[in-house]
C-alpha atoms as a PDB file:
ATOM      1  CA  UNK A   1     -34.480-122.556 -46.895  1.00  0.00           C
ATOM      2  CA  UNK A   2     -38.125-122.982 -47.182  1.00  0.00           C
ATOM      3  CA  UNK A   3     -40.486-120.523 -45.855  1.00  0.00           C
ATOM      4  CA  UNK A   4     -42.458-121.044 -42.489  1.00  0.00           C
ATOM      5  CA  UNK A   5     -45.702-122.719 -43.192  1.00  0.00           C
ATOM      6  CA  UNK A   6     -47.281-120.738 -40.001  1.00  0.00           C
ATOM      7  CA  UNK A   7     -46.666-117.535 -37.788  1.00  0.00           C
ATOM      8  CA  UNK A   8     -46.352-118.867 -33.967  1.00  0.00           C
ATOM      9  CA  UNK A   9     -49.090-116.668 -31.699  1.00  0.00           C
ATOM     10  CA  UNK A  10     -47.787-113.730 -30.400  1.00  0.00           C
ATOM     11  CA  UNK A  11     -46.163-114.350 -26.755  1.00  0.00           C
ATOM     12  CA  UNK A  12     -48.613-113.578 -23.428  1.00  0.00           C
ATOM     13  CA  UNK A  13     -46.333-111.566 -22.003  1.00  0.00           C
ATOM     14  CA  UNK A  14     -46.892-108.750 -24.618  1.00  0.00           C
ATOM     15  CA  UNK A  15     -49.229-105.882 -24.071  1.00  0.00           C
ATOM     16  CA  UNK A  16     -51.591-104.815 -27.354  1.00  0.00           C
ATOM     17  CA  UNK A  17     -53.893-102.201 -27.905  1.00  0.00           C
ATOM     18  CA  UNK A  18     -56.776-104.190 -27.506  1.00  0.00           C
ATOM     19  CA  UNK A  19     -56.141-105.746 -23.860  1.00  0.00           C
ATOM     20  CA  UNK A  20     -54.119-102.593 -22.232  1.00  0.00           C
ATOM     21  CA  UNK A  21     -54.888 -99.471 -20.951  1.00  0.00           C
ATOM     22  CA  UNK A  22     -52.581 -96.732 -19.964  1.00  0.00           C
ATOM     23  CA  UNK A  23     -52.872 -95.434 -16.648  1.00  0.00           C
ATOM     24  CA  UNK A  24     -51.321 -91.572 -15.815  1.00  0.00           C
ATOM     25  CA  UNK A  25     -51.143 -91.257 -12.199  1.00  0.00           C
ATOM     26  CA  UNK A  26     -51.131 -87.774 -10.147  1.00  0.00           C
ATOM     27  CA  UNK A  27     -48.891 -85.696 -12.316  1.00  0.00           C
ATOM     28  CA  UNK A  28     -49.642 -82.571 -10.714  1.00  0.00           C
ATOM     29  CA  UNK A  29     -48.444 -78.651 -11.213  1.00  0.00           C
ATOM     30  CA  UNK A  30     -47.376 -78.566  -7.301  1.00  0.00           C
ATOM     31  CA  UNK A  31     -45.611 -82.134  -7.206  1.00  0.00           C
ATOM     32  CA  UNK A  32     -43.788 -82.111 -10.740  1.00  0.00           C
ATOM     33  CA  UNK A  33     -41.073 -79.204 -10.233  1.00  0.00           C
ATOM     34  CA  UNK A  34     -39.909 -81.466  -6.907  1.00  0.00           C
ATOM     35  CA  UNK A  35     -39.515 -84.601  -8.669  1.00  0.00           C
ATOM     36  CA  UNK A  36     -35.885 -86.076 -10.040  1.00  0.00           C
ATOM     37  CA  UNK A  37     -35.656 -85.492 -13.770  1.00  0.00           C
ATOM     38  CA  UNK A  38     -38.837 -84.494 -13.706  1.00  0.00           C
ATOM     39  CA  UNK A  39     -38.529 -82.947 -17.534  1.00  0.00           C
ATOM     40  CA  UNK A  40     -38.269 -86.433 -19.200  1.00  0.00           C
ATOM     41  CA  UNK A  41     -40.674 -88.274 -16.688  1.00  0.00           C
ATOM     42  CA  UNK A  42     -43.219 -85.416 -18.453  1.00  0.00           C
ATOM     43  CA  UNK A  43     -42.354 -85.978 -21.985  1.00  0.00           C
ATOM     44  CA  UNK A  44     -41.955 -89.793 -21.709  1.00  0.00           C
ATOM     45  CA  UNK A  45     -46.021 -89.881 -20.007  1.00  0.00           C
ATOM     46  CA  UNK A  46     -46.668 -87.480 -23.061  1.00  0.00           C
ATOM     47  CA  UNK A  47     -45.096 -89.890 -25.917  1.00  0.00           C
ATOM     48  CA  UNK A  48     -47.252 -92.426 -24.410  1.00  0.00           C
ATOM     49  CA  UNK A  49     -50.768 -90.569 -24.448  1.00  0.00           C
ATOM     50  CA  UNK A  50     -49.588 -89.613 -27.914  1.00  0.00           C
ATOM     51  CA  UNK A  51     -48.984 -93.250 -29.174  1.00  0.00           C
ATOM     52  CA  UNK A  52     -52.007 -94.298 -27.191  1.00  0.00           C
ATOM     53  CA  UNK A  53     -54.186 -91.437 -28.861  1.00  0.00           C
ATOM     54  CA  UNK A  54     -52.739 -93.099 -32.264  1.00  0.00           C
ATOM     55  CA  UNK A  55     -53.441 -96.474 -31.501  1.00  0.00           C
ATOM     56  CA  UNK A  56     -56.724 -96.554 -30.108  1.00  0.00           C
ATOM     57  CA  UNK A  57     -55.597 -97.462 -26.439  1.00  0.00           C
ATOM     58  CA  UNK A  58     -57.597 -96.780 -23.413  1.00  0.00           C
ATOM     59  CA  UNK A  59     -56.391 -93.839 -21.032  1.00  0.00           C
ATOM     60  CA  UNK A  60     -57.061 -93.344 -17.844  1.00  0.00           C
ATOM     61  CA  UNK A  61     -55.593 -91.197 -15.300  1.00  0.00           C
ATOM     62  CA  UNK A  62     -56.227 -89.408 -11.391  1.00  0.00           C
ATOM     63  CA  UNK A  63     -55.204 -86.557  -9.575  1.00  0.00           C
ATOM     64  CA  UNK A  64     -54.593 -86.690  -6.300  1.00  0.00           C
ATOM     65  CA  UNK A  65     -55.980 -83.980  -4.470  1.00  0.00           C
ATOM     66  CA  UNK A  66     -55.655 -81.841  -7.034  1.00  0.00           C
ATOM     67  CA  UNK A  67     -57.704 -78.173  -4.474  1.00  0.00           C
ATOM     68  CA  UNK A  68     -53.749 -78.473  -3.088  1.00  0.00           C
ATOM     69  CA  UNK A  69     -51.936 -80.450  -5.614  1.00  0.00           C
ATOM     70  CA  UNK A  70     -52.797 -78.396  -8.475  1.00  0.00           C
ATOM     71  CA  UNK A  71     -53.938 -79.859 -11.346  1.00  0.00           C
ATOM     72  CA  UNK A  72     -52.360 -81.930 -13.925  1.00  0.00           C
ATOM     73  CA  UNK A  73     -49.765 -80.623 -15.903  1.00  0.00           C
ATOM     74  CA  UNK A  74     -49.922 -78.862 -19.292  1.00  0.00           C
ATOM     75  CA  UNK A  75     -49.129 -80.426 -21.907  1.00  0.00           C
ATOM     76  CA  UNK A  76     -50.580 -83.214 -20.577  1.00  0.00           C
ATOM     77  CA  UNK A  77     -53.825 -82.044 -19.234  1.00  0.00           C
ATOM     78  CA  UNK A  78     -54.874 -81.068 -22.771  1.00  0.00           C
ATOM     79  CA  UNK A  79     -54.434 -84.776 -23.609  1.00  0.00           C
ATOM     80  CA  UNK A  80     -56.728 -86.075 -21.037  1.00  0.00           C
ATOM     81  CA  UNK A  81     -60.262 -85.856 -20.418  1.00  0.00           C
ATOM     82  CA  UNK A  82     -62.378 -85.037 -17.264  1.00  0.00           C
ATOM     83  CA  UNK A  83     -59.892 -86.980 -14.345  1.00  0.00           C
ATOM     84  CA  UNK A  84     -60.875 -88.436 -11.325  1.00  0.00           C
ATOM     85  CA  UNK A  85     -60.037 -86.711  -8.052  1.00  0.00           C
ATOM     86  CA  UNK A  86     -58.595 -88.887  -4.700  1.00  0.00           C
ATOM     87  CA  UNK A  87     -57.616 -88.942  -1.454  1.00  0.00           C
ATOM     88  CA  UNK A  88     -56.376 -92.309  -1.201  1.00  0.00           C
ATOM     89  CA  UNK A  89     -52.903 -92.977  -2.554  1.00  0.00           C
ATOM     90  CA  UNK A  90     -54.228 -95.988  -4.092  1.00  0.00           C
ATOM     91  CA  UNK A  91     -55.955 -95.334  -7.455  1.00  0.00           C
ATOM     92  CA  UNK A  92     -58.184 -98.708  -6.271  1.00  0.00           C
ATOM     93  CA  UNK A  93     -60.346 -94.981  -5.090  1.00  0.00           C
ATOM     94  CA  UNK A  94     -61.573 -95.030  -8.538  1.00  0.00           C
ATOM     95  CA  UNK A  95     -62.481 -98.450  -9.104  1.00  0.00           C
ATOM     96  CA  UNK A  96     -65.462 -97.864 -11.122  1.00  0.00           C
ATOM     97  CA  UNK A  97     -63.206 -96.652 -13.823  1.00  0.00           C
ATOM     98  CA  UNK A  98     -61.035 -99.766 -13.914  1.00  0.00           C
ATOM     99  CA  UNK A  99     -64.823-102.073 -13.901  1.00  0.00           C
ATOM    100  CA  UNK A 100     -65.353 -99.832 -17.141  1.00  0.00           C
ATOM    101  CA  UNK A 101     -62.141-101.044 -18.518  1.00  0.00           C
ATOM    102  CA  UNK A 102     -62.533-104.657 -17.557  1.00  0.00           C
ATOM    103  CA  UNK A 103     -65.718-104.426 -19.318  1.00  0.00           C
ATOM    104  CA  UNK A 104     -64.015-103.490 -22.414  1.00  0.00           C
ATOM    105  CA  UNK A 105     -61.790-106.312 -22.234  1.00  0.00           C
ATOM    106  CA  UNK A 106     -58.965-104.488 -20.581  1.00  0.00           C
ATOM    107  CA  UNK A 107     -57.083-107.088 -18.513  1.00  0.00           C
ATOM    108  CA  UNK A 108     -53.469-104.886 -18.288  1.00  0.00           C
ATOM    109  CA  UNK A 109     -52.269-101.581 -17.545  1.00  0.00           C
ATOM    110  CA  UNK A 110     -49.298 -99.490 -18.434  1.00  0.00           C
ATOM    111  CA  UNK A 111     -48.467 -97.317 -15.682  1.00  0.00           C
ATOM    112  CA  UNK A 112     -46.689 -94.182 -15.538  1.00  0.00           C
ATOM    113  CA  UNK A 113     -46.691 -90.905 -13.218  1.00  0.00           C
ATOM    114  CA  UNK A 114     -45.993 -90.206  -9.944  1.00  0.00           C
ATOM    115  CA  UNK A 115     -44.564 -91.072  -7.099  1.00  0.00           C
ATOM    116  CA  UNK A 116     -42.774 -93.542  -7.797  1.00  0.00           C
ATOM    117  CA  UNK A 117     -42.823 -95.327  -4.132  1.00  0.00           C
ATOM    118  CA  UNK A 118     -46.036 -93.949  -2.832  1.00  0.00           C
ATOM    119  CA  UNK A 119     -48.727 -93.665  -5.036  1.00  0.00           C
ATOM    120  CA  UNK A 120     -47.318 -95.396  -8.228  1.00  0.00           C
ATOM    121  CA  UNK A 121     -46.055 -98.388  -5.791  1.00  0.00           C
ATOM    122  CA  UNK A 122     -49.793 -98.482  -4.327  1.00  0.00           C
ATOM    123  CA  UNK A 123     -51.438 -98.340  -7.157  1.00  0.00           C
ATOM    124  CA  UNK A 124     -49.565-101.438  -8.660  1.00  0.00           C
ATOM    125  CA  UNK A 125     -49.813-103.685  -5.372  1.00  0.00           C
ATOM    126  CA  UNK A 126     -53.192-103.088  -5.377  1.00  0.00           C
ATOM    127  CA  UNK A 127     -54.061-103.953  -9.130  1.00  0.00           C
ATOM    128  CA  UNK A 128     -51.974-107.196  -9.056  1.00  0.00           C
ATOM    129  CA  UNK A 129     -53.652-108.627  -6.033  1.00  0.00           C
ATOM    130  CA  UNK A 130     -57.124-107.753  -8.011  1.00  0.00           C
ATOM    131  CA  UNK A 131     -55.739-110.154 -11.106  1.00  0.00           C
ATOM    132  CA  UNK A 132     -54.365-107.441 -13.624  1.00  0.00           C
ATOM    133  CA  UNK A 133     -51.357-107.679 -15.304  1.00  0.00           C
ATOM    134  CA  UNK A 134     -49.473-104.883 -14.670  1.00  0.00           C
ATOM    135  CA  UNK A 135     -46.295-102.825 -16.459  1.00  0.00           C
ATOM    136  CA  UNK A 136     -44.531 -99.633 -15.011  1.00  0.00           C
ATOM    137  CA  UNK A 137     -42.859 -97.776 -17.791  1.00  0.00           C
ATOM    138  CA  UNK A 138     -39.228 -96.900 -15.660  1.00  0.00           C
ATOM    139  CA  UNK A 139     -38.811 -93.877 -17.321  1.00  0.00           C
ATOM    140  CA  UNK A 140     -41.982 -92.383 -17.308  1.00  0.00           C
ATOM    141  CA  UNK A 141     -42.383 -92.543 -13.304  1.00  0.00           C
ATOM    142  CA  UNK A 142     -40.210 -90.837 -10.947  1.00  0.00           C
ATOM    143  CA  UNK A 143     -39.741 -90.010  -7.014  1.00  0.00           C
ATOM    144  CA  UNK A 144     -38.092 -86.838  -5.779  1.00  0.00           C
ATOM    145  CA  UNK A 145     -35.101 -89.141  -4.155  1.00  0.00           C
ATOM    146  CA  UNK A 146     -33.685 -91.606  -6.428  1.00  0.00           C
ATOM    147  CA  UNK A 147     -33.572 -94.148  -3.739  1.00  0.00           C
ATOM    148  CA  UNK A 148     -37.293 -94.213  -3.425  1.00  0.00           C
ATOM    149  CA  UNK A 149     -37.552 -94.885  -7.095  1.00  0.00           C
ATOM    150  CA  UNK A 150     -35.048 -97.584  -7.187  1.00  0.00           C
ATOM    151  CA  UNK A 151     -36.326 -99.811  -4.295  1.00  0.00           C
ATOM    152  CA  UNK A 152     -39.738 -99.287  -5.467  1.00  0.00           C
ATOM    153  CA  UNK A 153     -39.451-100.488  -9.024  1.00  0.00           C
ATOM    154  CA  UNK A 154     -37.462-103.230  -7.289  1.00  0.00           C
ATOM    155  CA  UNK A 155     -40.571-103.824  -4.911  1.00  0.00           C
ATOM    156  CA  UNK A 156     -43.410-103.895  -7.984  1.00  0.00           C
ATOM    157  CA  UNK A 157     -40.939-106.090  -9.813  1.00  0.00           C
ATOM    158  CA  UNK A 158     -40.732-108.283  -6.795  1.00  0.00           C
ATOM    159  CA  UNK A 159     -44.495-108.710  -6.388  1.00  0.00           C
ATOM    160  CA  UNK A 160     -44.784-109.534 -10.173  1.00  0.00           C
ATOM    161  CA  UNK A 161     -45.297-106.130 -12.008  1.00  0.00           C
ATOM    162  CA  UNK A 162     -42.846-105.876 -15.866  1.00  0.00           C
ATOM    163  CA  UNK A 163     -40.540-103.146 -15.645  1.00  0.00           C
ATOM    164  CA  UNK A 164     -40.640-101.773 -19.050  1.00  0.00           C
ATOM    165  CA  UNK A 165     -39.280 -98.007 -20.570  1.00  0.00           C
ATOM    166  CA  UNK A 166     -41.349 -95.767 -22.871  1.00  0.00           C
ATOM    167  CA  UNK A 167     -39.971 -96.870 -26.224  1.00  0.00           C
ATOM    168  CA  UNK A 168     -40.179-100.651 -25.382  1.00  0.00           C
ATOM    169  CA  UNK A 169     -44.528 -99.631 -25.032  1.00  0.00           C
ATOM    170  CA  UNK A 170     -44.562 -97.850 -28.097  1.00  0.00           C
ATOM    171  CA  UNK A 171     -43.232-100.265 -30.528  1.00  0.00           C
ATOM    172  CA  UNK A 172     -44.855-103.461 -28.171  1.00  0.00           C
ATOM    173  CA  UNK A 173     -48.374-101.747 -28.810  1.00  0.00           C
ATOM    174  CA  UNK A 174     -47.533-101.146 -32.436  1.00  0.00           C
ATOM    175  CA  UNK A 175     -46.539-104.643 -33.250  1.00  0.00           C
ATOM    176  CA  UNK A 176     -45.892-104.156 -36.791  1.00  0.00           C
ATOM    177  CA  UNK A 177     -43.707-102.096 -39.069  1.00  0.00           C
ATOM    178  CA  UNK A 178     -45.684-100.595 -42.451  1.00  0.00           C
ATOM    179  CA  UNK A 179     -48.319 -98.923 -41.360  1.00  0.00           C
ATOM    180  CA  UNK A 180     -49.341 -95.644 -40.926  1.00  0.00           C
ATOM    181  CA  UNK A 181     -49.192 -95.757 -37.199  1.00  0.00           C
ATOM    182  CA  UNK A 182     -45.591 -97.109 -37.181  1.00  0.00           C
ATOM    183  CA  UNK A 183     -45.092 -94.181 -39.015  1.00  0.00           C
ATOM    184  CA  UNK A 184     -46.288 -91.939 -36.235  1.00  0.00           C
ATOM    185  CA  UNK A 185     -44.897 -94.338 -33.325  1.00  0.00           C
ATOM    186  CA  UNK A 186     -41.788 -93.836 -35.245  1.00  0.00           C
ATOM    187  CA  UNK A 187     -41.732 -90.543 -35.112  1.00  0.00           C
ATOM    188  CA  UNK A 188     -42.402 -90.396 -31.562  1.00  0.00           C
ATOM    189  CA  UNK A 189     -39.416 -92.116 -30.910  1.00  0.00           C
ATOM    190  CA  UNK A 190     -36.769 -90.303 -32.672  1.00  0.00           C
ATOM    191  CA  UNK A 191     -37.445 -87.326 -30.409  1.00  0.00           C
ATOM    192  CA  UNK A 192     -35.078 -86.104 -28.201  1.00  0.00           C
ATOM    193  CA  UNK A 193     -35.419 -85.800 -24.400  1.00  0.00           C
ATOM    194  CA  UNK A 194     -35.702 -82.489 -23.525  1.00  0.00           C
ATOM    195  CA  UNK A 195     -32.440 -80.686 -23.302  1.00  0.00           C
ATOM    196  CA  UNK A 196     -30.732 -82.781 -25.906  1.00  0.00           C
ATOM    197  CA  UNK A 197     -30.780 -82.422 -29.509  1.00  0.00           C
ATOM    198  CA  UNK A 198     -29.719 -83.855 -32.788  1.00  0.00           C
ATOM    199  CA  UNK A 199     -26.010 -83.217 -32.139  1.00  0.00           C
ATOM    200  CA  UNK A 200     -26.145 -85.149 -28.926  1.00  0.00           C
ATOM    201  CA  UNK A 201     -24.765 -88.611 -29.807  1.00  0.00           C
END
């Protein structure tokens, strides 16, 4: 069989590094202990700062009011820089960030924190009516009632947002084995979830 004489382009519905940010939404010392799973929502958002940190992707995140809240949670604070503070669910409170990104030549955004259905779910509706593209990375959001989380991601899906999970991201942003960032995107996904280990099949 002959070889191909050209690569197709690379399909529009995939995110890169150059045309997506990641966006870490209220994940906050007082909210975090109450929400389901809440261990692996943490260390999924943290893969994904990582791999972003690795691959030159925007990040943005918010607290929301973070004087009751608390702030957001270690390990991920340390992996953030200064973060907007809101009152309104919506991140659309911090526009001016998401003008800076458009600027860049952002035109999508990963999503991940929490909640789920209030101010994930906001945040989303909000961004697709302004003409992003938008992804929520299932396993890296979560609600304190798994109901809430199911009919939301239902909702986003509904209204045009890509369900996606944390792995699918990492290896979509990469888009190419043999280099040294697939090396470290690799690495990032043969951890185990916290509680499991290598003997966990």
């Amino acid at each position: 069989m002959s070889e191909p004489t050209r690569i197709p382009p690379r399909s529009p519905e995939l995110m890169s590094p150059q045309d997506t940010g990641l966006l870490v939404i209220d994940v906050q010392e007082k909210l975090v202990p109450h929400i389901h799973d809440h261990q692996k929502v943490v260390w999924n958002i943290r893969r994904l700062l990582d791999a972003a940190r690795i691959l030159g992707i925007r990040i943005l995140a918010t607290e929301q009011y973070p004087k009751g809240l608390g702030p957001t949670v270690s390990p991920l604070r340390e992996r953030l820089g200064p973060i907007p503070e809101k009152l309104m669910f919506s991140c659309r409170e911090c526009w001016s960030l998401f003008e800076e990104a458009e600027q860049a030549g952002l035109s999508r955004l990963l999503v991940c924190g929490i909640e789920t259905h209030v101010c994930v779910q906001q945040t989303v509706l909000d961004f697709l009516a302004s003409g992003w593209r938008v992804y929520v990375a299932a396993d890296a959001v979560g609600s304190r009632h798994r109901i809430d989380y199911e009919i939301a991601l239902r909702r986003m899906e509904l209204a045009g947002a890509v369900i996606t999970t944390t792995e699918a991201a990492l290896f979509e942003w990469c888009i190419r084995a043999g280099t040294a960032e697939f090396k470290q995107i690799s690495q990032l996904a043969r951890e185990f979830p916290p509680g499991e280990s290598a003997a966990v099949s």
